[in-house]
Protein backbone atom coordinates (compact mmCIF):
# COMPACT_ATOMS: atom_id res chain seq x y z
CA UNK A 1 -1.42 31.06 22.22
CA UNK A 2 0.82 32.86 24.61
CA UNK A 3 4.59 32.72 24.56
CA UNK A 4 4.66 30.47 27.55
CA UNK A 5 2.10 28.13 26.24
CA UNK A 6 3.64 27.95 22.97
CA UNK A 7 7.24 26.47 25.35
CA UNK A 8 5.02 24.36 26.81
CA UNK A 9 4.01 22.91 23.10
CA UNK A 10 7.54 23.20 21.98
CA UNK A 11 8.60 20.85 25.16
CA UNK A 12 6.10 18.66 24.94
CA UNK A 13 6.69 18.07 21.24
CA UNK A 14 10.60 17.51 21.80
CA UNK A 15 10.08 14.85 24.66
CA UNK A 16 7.55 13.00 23.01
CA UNK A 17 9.27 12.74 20.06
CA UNK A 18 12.28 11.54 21.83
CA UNK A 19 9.74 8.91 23.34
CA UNK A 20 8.25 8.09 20.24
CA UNK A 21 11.81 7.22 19.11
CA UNK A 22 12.97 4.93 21.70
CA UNK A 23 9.32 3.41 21.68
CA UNK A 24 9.45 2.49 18.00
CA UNK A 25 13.29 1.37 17.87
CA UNK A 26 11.76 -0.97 20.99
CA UNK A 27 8.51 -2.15 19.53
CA UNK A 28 8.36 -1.14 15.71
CA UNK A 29 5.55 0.65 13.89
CA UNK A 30 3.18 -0.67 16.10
CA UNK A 31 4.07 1.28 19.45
CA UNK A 32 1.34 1.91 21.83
CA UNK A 33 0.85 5.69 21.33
CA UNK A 34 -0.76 5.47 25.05
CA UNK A 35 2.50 4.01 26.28
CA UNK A 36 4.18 6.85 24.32
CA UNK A 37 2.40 9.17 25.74
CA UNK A 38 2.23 7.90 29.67
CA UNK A 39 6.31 7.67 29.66
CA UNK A 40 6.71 11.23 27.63
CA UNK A 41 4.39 12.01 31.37
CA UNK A 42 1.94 13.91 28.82
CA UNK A 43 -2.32 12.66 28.00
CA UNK A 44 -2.81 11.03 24.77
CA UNK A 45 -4.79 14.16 23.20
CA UNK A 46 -1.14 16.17 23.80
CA UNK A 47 0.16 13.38 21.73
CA UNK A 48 -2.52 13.22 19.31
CA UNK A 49 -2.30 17.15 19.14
CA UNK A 50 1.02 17.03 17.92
CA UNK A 51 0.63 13.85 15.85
CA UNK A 52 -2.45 13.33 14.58
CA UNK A 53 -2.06 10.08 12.47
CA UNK A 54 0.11 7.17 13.70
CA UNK A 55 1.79 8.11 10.13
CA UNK A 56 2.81 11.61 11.58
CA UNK A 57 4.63 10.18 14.08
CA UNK A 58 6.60 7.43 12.26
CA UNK A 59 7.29 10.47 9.74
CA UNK A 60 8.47 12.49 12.35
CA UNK A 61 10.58 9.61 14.01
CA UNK A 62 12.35 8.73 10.74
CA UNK A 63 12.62 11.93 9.41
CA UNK A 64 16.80 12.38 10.41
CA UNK A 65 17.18 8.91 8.20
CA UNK A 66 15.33 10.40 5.41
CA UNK A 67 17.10 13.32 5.56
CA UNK A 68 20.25 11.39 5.13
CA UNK A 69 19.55 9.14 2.59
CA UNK A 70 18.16 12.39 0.59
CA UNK A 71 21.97 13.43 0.91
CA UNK A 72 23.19 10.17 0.05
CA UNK A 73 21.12 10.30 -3.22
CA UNK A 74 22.98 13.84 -3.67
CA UNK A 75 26.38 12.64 -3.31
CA UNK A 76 25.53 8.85 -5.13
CA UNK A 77 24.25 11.29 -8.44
CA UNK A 78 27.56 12.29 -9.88
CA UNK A 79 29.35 8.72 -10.32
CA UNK A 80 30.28 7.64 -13.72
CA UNK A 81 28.39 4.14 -12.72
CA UNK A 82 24.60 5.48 -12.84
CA UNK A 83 23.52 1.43 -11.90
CA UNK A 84 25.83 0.94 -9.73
CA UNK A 85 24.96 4.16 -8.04
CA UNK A 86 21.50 3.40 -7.82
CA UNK A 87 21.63 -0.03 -6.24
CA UNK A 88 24.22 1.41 -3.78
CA UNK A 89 21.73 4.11 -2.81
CA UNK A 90 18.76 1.30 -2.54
CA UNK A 91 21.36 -1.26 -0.39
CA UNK A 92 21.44 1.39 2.11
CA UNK A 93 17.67 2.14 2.18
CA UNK A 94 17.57 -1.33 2.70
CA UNK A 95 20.11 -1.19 5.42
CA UNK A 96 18.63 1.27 7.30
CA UNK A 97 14.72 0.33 6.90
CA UNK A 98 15.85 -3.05 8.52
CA UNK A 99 18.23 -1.55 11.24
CA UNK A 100 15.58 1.58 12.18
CA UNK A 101 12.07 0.16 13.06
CA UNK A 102 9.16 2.37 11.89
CA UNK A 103 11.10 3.56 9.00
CA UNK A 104 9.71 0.84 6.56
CA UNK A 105 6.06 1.52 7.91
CA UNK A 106 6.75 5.30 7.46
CA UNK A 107 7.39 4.49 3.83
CA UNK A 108 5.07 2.27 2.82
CA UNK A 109 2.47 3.28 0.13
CA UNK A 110 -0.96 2.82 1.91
CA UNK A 111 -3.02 5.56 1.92
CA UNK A 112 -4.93 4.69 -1.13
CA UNK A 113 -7.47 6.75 -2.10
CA UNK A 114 -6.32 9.11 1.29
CA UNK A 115 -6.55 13.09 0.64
CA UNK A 116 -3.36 13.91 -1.57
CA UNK A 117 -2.91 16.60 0.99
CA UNK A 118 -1.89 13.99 3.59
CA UNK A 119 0.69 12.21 1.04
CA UNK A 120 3.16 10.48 2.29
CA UNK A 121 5.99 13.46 3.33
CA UNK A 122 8.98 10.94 3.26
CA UNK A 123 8.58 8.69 0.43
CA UNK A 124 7.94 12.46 -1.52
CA UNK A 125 11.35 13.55 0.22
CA UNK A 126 13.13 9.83 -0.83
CA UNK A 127 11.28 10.46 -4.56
CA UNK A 128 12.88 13.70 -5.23
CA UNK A 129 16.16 13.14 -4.20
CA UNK A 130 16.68 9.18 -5.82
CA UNK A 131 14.80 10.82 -9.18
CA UNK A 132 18.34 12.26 -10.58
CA UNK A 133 19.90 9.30 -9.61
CA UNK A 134 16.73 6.65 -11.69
CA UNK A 135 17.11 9.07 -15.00
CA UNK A 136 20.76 8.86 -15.19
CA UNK A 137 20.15 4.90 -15.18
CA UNK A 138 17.48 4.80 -17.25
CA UNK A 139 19.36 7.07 -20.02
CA UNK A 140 22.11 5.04 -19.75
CA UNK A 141 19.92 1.72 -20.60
CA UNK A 142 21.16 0.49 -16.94
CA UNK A 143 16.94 0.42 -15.23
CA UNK A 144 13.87 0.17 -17.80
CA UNK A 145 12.19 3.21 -18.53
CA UNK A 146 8.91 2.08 -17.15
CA UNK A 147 10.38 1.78 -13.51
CA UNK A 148 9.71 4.41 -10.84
CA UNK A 149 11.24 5.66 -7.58
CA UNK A 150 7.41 4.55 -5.98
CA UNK A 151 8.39 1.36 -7.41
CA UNK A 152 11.76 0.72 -5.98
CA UNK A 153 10.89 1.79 -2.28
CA UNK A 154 7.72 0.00 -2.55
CA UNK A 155 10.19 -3.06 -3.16
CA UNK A 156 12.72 -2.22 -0.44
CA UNK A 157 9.34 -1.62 2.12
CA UNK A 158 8.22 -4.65 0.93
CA UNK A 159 11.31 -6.47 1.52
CA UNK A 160 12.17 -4.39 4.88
CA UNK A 161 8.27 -5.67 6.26
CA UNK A 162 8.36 -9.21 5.02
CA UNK A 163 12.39 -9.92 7.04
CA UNK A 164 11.42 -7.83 10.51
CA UNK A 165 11.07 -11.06 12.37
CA UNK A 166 14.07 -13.31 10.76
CA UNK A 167 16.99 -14.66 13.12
CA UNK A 168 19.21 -12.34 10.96
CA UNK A 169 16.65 -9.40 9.18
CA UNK A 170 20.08 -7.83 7.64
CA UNK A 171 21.15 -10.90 6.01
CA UNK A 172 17.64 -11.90 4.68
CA UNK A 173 17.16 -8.64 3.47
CA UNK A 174 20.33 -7.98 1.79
CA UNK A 175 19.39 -11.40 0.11
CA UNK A 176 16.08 -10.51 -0.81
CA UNK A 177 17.10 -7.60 -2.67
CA UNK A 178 20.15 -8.87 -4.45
CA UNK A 179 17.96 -11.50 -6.05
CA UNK A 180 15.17 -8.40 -6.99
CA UNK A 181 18.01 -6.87 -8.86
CA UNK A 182 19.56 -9.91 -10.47
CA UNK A 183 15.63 -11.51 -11.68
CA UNK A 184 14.76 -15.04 -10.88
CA UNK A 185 16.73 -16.40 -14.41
CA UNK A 186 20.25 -18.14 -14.06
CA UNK A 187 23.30 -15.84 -14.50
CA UNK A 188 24.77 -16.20 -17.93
């Protein structure tokens, strides 16, 4: 590929991407990739090039989120409250899987059986950075020891999917996962 085609890949890549992202924040997960690609001015093999899965897009549309909840986990890690910590961190995947469309998709677990090769790039990204912040809570008898990472953003997708069309998704969702923490039993 010559230096000029490889700008040409480069530019295409950075303005479909930027259509991607205003296509998804419009429409959600499920954003015509042909729409995408007939705004972005570009044929829908150029897009597919680039992104060959629907999944590679959403990854590559959420990615900046991801990235910053990774450093939230980082700075969450050190308090001397490892539960509180941890819910903190999960209100604000929460938070932003219900105010960024896509994101929840991009997370979800459902590439069963898919080639491991192809595993899911941000829920591996969310994994290792929320794993310090799980142990700590687990050692300190605040989380069972049987739960995982996979199994708390599985919850918050869950939870981000099933309040996408409420009046108020926030609200709903902030509900939803304040009664996953607290268990379906009275309060003591």
């Amino acid at each position: 590929m010559s230096g000029h085609q490889r700008a040409d890949a480069r530019r295409n890549y950075t303005r479909i991407l930027a259509v991607a992202e205003e296509e998804v924040a419009a429409h959600g997960a499920g954003a015509s990739l042909e729409q995408i690609a007939r705004i972005a001015g570009v044929g829908s093999a150029t897009v597919r090039r680039h992104f060959p899965t629907r999944r590679a897009l959403l990854e590559a549309v959420s990615r900046k989120r991801i990235e910053a909840l990774c450093v939230r986990a980082q700075e969450l890690t050190g308090r001397d409250d490892s539960r509180s910590a941890l819910l903190e961190w999960l209100s604000d995947v929460v938070a932003y899987c219900v105010s960024a469309r896509g994101l929840a998709a991009s997370l979800a677990y459902d590439s069963a059986g898919a080639d491991p090769a192809h595993e899911n790039a941000c829920s591996a990204a969310l994994e290792e950075a929320a794993g310090p912040l799980l142990r700590r809570a687990v050692r300190d008898g605040a989380v069972a020891a049987d739960v995982t990472v996979a199994d708390l953003i599985t919850l918050v997708v869950g939870i981000a999917l099933a309040t996408e069309h409420h009046p108020d998704p926030a609200a709903r969702a902030d509900r939803l996962f304040r009664l996953t923490v607290a268990g379906l039993s009275p309060q003591t």
